[in-house]
C-alpha atoms as a PDB file:
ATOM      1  CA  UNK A   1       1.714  59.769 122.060  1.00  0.00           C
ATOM      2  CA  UNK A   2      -0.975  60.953 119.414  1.00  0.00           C
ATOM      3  CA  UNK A   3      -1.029  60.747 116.426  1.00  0.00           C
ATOM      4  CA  UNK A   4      -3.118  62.682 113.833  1.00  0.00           C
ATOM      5  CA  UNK A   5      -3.479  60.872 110.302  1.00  0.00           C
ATOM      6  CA  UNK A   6      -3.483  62.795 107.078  1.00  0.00           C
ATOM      7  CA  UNK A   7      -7.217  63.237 107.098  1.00  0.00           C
ATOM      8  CA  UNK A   8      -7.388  64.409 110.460  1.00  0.00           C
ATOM      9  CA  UNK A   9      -4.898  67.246 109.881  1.00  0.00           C
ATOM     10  CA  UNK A  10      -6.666  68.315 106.493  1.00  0.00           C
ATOM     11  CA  UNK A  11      -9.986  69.021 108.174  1.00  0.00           C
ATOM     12  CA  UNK A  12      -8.033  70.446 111.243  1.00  0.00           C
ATOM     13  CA  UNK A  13      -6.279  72.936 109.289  1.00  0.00           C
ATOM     14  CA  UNK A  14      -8.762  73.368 106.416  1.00  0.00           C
ATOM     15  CA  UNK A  15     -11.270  74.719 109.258  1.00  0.00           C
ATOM     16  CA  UNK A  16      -8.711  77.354 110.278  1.00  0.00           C
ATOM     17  CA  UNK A  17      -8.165  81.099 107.937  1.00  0.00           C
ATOM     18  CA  UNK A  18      -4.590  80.370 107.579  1.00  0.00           C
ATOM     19  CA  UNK A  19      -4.462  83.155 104.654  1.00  0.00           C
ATOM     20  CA  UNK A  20      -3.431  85.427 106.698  1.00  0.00           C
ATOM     21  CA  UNK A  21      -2.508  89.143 104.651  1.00  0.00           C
ATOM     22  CA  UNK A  22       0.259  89.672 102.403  1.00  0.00           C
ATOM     23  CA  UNK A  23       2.812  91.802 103.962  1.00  0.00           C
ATOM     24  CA  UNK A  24       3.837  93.327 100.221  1.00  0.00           C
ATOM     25  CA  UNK A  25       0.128  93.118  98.839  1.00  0.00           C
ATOM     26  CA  UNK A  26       0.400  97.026  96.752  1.00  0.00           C
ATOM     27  CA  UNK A  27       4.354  97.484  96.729  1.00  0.00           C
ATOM     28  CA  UNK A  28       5.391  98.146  93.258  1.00  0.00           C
ATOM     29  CA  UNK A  29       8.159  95.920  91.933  1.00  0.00           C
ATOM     30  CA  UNK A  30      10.858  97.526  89.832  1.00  0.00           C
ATOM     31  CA  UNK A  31      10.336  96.108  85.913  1.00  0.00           C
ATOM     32  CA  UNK A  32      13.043  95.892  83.649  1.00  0.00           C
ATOM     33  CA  UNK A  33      11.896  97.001  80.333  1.00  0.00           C
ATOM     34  CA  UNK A  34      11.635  93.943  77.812  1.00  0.00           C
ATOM     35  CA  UNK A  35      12.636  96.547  75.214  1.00  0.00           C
ATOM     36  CA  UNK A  36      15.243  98.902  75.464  1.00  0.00           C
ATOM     37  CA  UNK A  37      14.793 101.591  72.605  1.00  0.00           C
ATOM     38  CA  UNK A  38      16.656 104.674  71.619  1.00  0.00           C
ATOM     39  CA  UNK A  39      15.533 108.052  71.132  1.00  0.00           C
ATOM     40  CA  UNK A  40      14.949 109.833  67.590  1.00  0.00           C
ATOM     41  CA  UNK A  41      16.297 113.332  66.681  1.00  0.00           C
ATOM     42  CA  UNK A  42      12.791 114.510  66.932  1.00  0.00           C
ATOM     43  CA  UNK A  43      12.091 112.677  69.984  1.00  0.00           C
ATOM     44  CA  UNK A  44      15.071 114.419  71.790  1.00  0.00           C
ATOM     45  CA  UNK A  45      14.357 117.982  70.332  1.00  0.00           C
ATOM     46  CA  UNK A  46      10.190 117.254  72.069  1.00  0.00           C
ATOM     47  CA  UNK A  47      11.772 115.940  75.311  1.00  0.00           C
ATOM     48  CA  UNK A  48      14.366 118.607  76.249  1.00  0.00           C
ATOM     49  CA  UNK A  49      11.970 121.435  75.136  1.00  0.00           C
ATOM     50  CA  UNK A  50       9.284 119.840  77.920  1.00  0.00           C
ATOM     51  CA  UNK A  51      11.489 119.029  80.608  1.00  0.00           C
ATOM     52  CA  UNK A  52      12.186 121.083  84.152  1.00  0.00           C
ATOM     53  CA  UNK A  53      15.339 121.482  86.164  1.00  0.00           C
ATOM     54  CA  UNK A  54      17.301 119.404  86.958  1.00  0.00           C
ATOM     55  CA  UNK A  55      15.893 117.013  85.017  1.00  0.00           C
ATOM     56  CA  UNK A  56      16.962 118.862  81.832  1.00  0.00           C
ATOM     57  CA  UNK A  57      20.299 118.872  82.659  1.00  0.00           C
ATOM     58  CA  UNK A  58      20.473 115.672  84.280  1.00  0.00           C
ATOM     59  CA  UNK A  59      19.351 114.083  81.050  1.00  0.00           C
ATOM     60  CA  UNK A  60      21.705 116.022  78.886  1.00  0.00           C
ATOM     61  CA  UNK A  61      24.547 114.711  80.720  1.00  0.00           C
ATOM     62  CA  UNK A  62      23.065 110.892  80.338  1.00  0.00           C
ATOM     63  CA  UNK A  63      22.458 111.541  76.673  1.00  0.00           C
ATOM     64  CA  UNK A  64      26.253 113.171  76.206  1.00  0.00           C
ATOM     65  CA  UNK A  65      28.017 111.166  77.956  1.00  0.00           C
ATOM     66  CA  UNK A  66      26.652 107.440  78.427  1.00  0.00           C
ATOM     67  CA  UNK A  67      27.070 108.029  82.174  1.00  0.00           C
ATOM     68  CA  UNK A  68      23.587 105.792  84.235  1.00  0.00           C
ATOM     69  CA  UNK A  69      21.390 108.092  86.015  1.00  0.00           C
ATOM     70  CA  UNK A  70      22.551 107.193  89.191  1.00  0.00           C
ATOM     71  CA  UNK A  71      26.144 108.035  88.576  1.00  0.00           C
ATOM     72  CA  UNK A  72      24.997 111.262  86.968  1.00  0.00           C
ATOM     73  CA  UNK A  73      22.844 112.076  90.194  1.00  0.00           C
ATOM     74  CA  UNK A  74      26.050 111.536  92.419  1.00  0.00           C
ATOM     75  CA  UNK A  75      28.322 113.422  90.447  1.00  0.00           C
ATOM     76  CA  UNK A  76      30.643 115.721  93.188  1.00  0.00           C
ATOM     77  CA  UNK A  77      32.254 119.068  92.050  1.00  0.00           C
ATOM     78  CA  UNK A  78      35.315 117.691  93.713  1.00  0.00           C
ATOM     79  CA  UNK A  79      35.399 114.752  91.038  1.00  0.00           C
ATOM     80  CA  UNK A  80      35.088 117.154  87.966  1.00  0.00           C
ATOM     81  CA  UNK A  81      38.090 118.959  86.318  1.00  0.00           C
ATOM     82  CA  UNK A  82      37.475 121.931  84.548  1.00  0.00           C
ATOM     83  CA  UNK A  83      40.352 122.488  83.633  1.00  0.00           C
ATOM     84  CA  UNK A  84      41.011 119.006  81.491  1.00  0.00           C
ATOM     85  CA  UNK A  85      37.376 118.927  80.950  1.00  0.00           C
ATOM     86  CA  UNK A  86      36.515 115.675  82.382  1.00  0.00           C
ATOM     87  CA  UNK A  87      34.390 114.099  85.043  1.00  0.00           C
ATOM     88  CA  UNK A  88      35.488 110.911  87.275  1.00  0.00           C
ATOM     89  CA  UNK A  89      33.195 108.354  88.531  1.00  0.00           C
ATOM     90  CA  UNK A  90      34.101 107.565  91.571  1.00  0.00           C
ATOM     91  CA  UNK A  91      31.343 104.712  91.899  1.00  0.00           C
ATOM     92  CA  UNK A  92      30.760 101.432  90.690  1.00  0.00           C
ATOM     93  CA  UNK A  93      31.070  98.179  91.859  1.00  0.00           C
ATOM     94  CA  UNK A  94      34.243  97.146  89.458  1.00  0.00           C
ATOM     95  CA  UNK A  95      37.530  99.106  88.106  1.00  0.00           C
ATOM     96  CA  UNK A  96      35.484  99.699  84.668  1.00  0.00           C
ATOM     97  CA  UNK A  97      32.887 101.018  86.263  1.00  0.00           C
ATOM     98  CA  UNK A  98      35.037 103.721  87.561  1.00  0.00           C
ATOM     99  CA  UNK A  99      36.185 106.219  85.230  1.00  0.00           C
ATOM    100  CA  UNK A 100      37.251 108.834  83.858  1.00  0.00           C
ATOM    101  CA  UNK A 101      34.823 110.581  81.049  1.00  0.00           C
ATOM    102  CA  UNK A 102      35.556 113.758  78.686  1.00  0.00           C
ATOM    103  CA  UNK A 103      32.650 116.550  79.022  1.00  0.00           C
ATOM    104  CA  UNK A 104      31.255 117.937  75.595  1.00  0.00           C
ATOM    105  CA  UNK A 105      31.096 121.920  75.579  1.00  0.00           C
ATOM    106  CA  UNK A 106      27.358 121.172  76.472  1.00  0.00           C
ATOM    107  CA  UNK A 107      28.072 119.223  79.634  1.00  0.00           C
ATOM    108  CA  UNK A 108      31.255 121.676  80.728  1.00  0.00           C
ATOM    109  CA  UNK A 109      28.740 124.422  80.315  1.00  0.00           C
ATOM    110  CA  UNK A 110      25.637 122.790  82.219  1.00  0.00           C
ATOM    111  CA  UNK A 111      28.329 121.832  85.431  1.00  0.00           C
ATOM    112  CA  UNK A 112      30.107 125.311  85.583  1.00  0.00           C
ATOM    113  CA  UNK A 113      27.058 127.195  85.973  1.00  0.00           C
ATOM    114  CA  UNK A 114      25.770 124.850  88.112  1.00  0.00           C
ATOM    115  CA  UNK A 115      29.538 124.925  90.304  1.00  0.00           C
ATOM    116  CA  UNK A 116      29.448 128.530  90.131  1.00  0.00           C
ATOM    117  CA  UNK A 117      25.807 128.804  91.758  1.00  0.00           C
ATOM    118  CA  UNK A 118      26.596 125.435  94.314  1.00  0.00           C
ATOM    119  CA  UNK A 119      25.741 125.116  97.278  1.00  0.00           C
ATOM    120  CA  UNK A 120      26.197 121.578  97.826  1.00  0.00           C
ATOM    121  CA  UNK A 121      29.363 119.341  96.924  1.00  0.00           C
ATOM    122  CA  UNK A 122      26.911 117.667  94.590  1.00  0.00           C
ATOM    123  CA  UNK A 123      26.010 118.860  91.504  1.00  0.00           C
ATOM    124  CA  UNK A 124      22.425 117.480  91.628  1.00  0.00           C
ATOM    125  CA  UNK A 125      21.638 117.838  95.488  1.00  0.00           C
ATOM    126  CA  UNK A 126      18.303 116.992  96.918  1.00  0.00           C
ATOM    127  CA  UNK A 127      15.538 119.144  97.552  1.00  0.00           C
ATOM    128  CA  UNK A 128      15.304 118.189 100.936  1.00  0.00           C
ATOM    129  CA  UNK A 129      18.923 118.529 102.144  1.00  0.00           C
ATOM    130  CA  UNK A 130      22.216 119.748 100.129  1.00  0.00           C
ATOM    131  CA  UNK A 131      24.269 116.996 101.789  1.00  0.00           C
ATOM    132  CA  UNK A 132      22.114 114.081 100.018  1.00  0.00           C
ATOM    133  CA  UNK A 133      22.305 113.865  96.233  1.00  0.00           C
ATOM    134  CA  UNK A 134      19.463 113.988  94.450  1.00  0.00           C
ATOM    135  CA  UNK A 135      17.754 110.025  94.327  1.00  0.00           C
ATOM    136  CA  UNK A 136      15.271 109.654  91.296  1.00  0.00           C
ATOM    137  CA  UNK A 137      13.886 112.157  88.522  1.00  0.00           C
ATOM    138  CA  UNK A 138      11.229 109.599  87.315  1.00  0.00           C
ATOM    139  CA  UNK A 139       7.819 111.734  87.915  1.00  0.00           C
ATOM    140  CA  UNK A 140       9.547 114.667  86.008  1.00  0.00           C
ATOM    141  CA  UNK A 141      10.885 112.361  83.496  1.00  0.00           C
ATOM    142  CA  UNK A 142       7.469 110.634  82.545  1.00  0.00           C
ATOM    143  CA  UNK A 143       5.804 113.989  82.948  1.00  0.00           C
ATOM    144  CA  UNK A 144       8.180 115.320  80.208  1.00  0.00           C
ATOM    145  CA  UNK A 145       7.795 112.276  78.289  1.00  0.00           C
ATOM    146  CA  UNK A 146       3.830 113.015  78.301  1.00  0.00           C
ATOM    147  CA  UNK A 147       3.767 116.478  77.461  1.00  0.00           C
ATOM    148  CA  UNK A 148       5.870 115.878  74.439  1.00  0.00           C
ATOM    149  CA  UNK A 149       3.303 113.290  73.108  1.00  0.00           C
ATOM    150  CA  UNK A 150       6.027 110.606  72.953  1.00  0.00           C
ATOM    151  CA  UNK A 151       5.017 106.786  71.954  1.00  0.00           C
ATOM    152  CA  UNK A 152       6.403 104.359  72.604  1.00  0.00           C
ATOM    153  CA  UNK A 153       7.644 106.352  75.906  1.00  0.00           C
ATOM    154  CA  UNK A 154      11.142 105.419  77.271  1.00  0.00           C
ATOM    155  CA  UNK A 155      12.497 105.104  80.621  1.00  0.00           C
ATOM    156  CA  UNK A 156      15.458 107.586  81.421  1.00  0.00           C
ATOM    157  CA  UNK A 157      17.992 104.648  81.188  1.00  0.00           C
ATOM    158  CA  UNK A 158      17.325 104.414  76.976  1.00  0.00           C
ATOM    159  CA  UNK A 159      19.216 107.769  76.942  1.00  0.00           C
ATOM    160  CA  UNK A 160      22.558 105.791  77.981  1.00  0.00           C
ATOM    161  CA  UNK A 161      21.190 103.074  75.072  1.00  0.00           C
ATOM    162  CA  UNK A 162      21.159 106.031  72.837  1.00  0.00           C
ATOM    163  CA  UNK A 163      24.475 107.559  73.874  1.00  0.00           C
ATOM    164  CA  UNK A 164      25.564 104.189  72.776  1.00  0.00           C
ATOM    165  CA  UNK A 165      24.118 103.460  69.543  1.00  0.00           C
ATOM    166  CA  UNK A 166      25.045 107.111  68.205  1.00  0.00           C
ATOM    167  CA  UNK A 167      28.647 106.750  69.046  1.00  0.00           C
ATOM    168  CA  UNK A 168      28.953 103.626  66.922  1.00  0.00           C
ATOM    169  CA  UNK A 169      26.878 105.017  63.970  1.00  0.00           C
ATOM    170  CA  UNK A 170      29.809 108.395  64.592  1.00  0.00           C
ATOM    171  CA  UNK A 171      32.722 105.309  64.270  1.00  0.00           C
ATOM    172  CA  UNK A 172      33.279 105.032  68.130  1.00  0.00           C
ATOM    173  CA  UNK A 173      35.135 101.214  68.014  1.00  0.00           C
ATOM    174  CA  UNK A 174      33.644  98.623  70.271  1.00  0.00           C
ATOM    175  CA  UNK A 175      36.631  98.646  72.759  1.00  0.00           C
ATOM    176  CA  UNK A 176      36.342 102.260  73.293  1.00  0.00           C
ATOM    177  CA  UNK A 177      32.979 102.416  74.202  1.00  0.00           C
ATOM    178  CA  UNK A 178      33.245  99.911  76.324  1.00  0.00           C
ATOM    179  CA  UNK A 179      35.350 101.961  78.631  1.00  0.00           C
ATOM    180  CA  UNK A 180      33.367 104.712  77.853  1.00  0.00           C
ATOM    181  CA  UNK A 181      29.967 102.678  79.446  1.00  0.00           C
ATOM    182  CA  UNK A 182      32.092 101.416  81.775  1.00  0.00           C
ATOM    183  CA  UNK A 183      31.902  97.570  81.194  1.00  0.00           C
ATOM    184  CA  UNK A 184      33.929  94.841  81.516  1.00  0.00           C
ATOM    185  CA  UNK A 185      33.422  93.195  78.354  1.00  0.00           C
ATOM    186  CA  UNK A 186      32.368  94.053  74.689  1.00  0.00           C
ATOM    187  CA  UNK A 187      29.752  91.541  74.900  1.00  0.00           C
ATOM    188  CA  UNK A 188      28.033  93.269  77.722  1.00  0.00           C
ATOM    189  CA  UNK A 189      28.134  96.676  75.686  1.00  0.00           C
ATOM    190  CA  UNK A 190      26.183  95.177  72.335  1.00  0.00           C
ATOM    191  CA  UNK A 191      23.532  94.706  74.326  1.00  0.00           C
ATOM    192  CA  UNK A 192      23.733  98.543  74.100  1.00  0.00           C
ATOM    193  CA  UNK A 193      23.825  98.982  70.476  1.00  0.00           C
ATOM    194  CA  UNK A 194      20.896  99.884  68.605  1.00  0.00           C
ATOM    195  CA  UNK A 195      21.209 101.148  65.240  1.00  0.00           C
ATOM    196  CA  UNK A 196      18.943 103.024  63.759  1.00  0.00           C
ATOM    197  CA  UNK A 197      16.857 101.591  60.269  1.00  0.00           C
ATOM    198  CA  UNK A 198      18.716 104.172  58.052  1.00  0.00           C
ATOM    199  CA  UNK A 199      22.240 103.147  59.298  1.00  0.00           C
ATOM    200  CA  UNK A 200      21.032  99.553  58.885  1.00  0.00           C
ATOM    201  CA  UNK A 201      19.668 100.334  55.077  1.00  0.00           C
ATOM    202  CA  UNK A 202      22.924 102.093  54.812  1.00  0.00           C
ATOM    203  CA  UNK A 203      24.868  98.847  55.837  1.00  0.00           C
ATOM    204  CA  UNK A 204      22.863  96.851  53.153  1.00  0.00           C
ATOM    205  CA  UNK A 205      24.264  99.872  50.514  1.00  0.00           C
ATOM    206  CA  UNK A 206      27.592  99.539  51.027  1.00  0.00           C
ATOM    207  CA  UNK A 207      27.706  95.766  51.307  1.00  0.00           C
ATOM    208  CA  UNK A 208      26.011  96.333  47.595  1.00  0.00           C
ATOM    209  CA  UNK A 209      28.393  98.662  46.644  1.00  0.00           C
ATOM    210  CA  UNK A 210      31.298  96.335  48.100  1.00  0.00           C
ATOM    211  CA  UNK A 211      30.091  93.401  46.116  1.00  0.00           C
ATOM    212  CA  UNK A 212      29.509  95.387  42.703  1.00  0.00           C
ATOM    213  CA  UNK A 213      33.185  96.661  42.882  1.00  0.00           C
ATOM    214  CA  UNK A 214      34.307  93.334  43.326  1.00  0.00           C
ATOM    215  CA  UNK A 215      32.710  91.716  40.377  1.00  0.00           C
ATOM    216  CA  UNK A 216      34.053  95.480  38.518  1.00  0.00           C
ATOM    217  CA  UNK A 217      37.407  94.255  39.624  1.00  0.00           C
ATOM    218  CA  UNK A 218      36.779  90.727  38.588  1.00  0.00           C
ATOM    219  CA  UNK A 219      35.928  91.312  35.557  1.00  0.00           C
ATOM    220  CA  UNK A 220      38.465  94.058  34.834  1.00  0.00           C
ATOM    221  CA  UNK A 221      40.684  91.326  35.370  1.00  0.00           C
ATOM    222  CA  UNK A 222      39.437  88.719  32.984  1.00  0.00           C
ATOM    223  CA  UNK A 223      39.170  91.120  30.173  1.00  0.00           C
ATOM    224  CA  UNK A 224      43.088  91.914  31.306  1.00  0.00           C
ATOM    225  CA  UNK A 225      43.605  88.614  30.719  1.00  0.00           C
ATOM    226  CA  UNK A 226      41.719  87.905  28.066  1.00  0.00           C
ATOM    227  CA  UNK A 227      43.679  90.932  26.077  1.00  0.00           C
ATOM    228  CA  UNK A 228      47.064  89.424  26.830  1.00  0.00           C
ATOM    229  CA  UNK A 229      45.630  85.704  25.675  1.00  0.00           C
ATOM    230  CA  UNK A 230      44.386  86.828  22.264  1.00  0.00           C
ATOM    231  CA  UNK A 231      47.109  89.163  21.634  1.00  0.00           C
ATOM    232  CA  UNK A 232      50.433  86.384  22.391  1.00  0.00           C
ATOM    233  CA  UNK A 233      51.716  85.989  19.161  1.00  0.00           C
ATOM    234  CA  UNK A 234      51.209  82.016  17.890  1.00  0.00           C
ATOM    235  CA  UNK A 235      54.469  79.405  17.863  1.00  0.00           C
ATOM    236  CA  UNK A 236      53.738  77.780  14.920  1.00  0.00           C
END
């Protein structure tokens, strides 16, 4: 039997091109964005005014309902009532995750003219067969993004982080919107929540305003007290 010793099998192999090529050398990796941000009032009004079809009304939907992208692309005519105004997700990988969401007027408007015109069972079919819906919107979405001069851009996901930052600076309770975004837990759905600086200069008001009526109160109450002290008559 032969053996090789360590040096032997250094040279050996160190004499051979063992690099061979990388078999996913120029695939792009999806990134997660370190940042999630929401969109501004005047972001939104740029965005929507430079966006196509059926990107327009794909994002609309996002942005009005808190629905992801993909469940927005799959949405089936068959899965929306008109008549009660809301749409059911029938995807998702857990019982949250499928639900049942109410449409604004904006979204019952953008999916009846779309069912009246349909020929697919999906609302958003794609372009290169109805019986497929449509699978990603992200060159019309960063096209948009660019011809509305927006910086920092977004990815289309941040609408969803928007829908859910706006519905708790409207009141929505953290229970609700859960359900709404379809998640198991509250925890899961802070990671959501982005308020805006106003609504956070806002929270610093009232907490002022809490504490000043509470030494107002205090001290109404000590002069009450005071009164009744000074005006006991004296047990001599």
């Amino acid at each position: 039997m032969l053996v090789c010793g360590g040096d032997f099998l250094l040279q050996f192999f160190g004499e051979l091109d063992v690099r061979g090529t990388n078999p996913i050398k120029g695939v792009e990796f999806y990134r997660e964005p370190k940042h999630t941000r929401t969109m501004s009032l005047q972001e939104e009004i740029a965005y929507f005014a430079a966006a196509s079809q059926p990107l327009k009304d794909i994002a609309r939907i996002i942005l009005e309902t808190g629905m992801r992208p993909d469940e927005v692309f799959r949405i089936e005519f068959a899965n929306v009532d008109f008549e009660h105004r809301s749409i059911f997700n029938a995807f998702g990988k857990t019982a949250a995750a499928r639900r049942s969401l109410t449409m604004t007027d904006e979204v019952y408007a953008i999916l009846k003219k779309r069912a009246i015109s349909a020929k697919s069972r999906y609302a958003f079919p794609s372009p290169e067969t109805a019986e497929r819906p449509i699978g990603r919107v992200h060159k019309a979405h960063y096209g948009a993004v660019k011809r509305a001069r927006i910086k920092p851009r977004f990815v289309l996901y941040d609408l969803r982080h928007t829908y859910a930052s706006r519905a708790v600076m409207a009141g929505v309770d953290l229970p609700t919107l859960a359900a709404l975004l379809g998640h198991t837990s509250i925890q899961m759905t802070m990671r959501y929540v982005h308020p805006a600086e106003e609504h956070k200069k806002e929270a610093a008001r009232k907490l002022e305003n809490y504490k000043a009526a509470e030494v107002l109160k205090l001290a109404e109450k000590s002069q009450r007290v005071t009164t009744i002290f000074t005006t006991m008559p004296r047990v001599n």
